[in-house]
C-alpha atoms as a PDB file:
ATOM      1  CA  UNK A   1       9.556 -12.018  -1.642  1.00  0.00           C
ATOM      2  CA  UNK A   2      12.147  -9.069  -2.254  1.00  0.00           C
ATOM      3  CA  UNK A   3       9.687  -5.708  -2.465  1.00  0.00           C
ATOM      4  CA  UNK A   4      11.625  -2.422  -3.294  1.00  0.00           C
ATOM      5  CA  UNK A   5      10.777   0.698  -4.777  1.00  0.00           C
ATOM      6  CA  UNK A   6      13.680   0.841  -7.421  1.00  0.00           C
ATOM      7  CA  UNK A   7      13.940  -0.582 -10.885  1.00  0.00           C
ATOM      8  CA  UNK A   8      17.392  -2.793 -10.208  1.00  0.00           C
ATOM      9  CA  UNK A   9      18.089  -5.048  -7.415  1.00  0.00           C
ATOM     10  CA  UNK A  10      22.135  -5.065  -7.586  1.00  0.00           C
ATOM     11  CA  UNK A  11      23.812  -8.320  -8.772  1.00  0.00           C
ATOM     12  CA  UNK A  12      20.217  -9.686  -9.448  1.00  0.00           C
ATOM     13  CA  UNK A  13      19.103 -10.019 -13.313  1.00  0.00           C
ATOM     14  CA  UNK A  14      15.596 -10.526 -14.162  1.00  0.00           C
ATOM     15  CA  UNK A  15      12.715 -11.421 -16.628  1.00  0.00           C
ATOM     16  CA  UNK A  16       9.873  -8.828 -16.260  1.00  0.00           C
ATOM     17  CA  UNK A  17       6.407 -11.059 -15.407  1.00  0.00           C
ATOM     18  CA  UNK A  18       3.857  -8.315 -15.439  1.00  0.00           C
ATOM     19  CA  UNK A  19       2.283  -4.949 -13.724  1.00  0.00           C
ATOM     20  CA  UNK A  20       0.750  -6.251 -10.353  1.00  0.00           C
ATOM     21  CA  UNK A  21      -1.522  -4.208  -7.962  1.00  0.00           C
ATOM     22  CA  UNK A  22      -3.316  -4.190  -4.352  1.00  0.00           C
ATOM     23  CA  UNK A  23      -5.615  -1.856  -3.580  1.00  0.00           C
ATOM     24  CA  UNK A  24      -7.453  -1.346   0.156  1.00  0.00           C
ATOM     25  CA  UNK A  25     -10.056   1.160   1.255  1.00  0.00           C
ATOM     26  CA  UNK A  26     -10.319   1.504   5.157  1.00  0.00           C
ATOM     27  CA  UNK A  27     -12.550   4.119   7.354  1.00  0.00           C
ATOM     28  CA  UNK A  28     -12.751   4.597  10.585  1.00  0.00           C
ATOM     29  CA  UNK A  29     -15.923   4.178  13.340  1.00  0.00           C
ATOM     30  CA  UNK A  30     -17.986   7.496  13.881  1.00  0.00           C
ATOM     31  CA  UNK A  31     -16.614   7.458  17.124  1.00  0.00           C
ATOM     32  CA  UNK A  32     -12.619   7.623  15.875  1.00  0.00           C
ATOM     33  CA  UNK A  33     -13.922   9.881  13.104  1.00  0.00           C
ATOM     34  CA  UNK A  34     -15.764  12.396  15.998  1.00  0.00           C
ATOM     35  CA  UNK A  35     -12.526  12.164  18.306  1.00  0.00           C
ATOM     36  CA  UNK A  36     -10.352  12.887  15.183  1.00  0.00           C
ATOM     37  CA  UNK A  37     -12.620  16.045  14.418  1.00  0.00           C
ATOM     38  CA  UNK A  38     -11.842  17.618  17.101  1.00  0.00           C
ATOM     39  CA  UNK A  39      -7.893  16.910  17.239  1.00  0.00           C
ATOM     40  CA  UNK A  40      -8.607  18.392  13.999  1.00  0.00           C
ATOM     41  CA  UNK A  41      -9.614  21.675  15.719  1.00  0.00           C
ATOM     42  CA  UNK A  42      -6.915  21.999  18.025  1.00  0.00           C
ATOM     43  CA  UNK A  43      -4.061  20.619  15.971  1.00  0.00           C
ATOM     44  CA  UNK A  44      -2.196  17.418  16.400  1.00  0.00           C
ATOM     45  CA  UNK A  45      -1.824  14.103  15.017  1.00  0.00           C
ATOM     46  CA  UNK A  46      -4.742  11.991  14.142  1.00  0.00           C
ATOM     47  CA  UNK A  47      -3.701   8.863  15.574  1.00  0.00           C
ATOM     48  CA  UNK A  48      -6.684   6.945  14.460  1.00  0.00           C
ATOM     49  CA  UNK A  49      -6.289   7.971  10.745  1.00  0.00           C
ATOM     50  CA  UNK A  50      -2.464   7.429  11.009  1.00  0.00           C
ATOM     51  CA  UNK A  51      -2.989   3.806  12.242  1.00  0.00           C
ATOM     52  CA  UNK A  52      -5.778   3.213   9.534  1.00  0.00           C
ATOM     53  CA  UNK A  53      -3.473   4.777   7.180  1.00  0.00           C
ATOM     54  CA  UNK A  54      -0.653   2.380   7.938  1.00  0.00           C
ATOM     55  CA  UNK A  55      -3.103  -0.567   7.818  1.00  0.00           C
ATOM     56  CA  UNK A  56      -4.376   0.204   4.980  1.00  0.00           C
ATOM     57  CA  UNK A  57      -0.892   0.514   2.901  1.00  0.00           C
ATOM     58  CA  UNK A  58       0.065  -2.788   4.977  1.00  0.00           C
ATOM     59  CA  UNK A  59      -2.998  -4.623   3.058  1.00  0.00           C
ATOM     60  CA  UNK A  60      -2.230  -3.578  -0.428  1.00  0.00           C
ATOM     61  CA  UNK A  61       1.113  -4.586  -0.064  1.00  0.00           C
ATOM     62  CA  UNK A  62      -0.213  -7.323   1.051  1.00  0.00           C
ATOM     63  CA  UNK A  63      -2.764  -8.165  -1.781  1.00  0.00           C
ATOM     64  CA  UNK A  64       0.143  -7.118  -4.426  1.00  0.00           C
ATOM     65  CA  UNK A  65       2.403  -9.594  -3.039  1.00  0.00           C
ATOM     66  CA  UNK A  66      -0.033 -12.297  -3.101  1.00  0.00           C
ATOM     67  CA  UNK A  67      -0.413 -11.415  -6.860  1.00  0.00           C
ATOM     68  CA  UNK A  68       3.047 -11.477  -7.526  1.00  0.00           C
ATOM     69  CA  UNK A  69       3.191 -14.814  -5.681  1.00  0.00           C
ATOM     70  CA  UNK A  70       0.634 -16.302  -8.025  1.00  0.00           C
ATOM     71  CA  UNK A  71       2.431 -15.707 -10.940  1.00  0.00           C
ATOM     72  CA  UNK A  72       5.457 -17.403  -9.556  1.00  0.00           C
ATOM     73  CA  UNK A  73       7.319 -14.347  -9.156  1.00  0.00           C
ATOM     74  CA  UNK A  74      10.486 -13.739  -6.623  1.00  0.00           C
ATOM     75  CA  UNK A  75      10.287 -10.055  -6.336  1.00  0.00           C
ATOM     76  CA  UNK A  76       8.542  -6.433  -7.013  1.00  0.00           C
ATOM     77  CA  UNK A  77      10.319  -3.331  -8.229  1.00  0.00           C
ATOM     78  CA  UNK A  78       9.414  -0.075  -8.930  1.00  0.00           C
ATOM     79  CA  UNK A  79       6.504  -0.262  -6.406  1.00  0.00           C
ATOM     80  CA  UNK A  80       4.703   2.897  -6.076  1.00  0.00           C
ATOM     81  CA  UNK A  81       2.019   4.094  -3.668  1.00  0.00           C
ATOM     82  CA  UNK A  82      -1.017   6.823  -4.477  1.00  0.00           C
ATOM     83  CA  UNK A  83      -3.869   7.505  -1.655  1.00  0.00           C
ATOM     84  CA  UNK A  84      -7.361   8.821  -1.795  1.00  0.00           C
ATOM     85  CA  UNK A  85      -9.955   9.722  -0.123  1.00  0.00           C
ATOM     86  CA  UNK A  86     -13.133   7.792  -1.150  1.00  0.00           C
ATOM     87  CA  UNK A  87     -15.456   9.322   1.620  1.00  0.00           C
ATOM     88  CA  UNK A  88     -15.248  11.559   4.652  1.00  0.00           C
ATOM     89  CA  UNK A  89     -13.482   9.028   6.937  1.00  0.00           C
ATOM     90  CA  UNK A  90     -12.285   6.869   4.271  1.00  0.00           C
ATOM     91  CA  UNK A  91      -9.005   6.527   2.096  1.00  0.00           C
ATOM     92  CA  UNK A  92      -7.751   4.050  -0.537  1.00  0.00           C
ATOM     93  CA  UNK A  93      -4.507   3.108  -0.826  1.00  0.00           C
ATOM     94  CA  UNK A  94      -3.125   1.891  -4.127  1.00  0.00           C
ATOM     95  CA  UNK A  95       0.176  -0.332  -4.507  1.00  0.00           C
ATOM     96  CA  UNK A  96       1.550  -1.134  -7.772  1.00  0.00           C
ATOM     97  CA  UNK A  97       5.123  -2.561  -9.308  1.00  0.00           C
ATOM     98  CA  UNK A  98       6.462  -5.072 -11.270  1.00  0.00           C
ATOM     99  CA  UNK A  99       6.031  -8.431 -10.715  1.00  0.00           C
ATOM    100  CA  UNK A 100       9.962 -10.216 -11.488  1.00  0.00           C
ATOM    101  CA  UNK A 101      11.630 -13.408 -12.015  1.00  0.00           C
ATOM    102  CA  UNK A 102      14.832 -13.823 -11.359  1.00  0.00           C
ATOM    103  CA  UNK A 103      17.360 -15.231 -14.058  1.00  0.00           C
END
């Protein structure tokens, strides 16, 4: 499965299938979330939020390529990410594109 964020993929025509999504919300344990509190105090990177972070956007790739797959698509484009926080600890990570067959 070909995922990119732009609308062509050179030398590669295609039919437009539909919107697809994938969508994960991750937190941390209280005692990543205390450890991070404090790196939060004296500056730094927040290792544990970076990593969940990461996973997180990993996953809803993940789940939007296994969308894409069931409509018998053989690529996303335009994929686009947005983030949240849901709760203290917590984020959401939205994925969403295009779901493409290729002519």
């Amino acid at each position: 499965m070909i995922v990119v964020n732009t609308e062509n993929i050179p030398g590669r025509p295609y039919q437009v299938l539909s919107l697809v999504t994938g969508c994960c919300i991750m937190s941390k344990n209280i005692g990543k979330d205390i450890g991070s509190s404090f790196r939060n105090l004296v500056g730094g990177e927040m290792q544990a939020y970076t990593q969940m972070m990461c996973e997180a956007k990993d996953k809803a790739v993940s789940y939007m390529i296994g969308q894409a797959q069931s409509m018998g698509a053989d690529a996303v484009v335009n994929v686009r990410f947005s983030s949240t926080t849901i709760v203290a600890g917590g984020a959401e990570i939205l994925a969403a594109g295009t779901a493409v067959k290729f002519i």
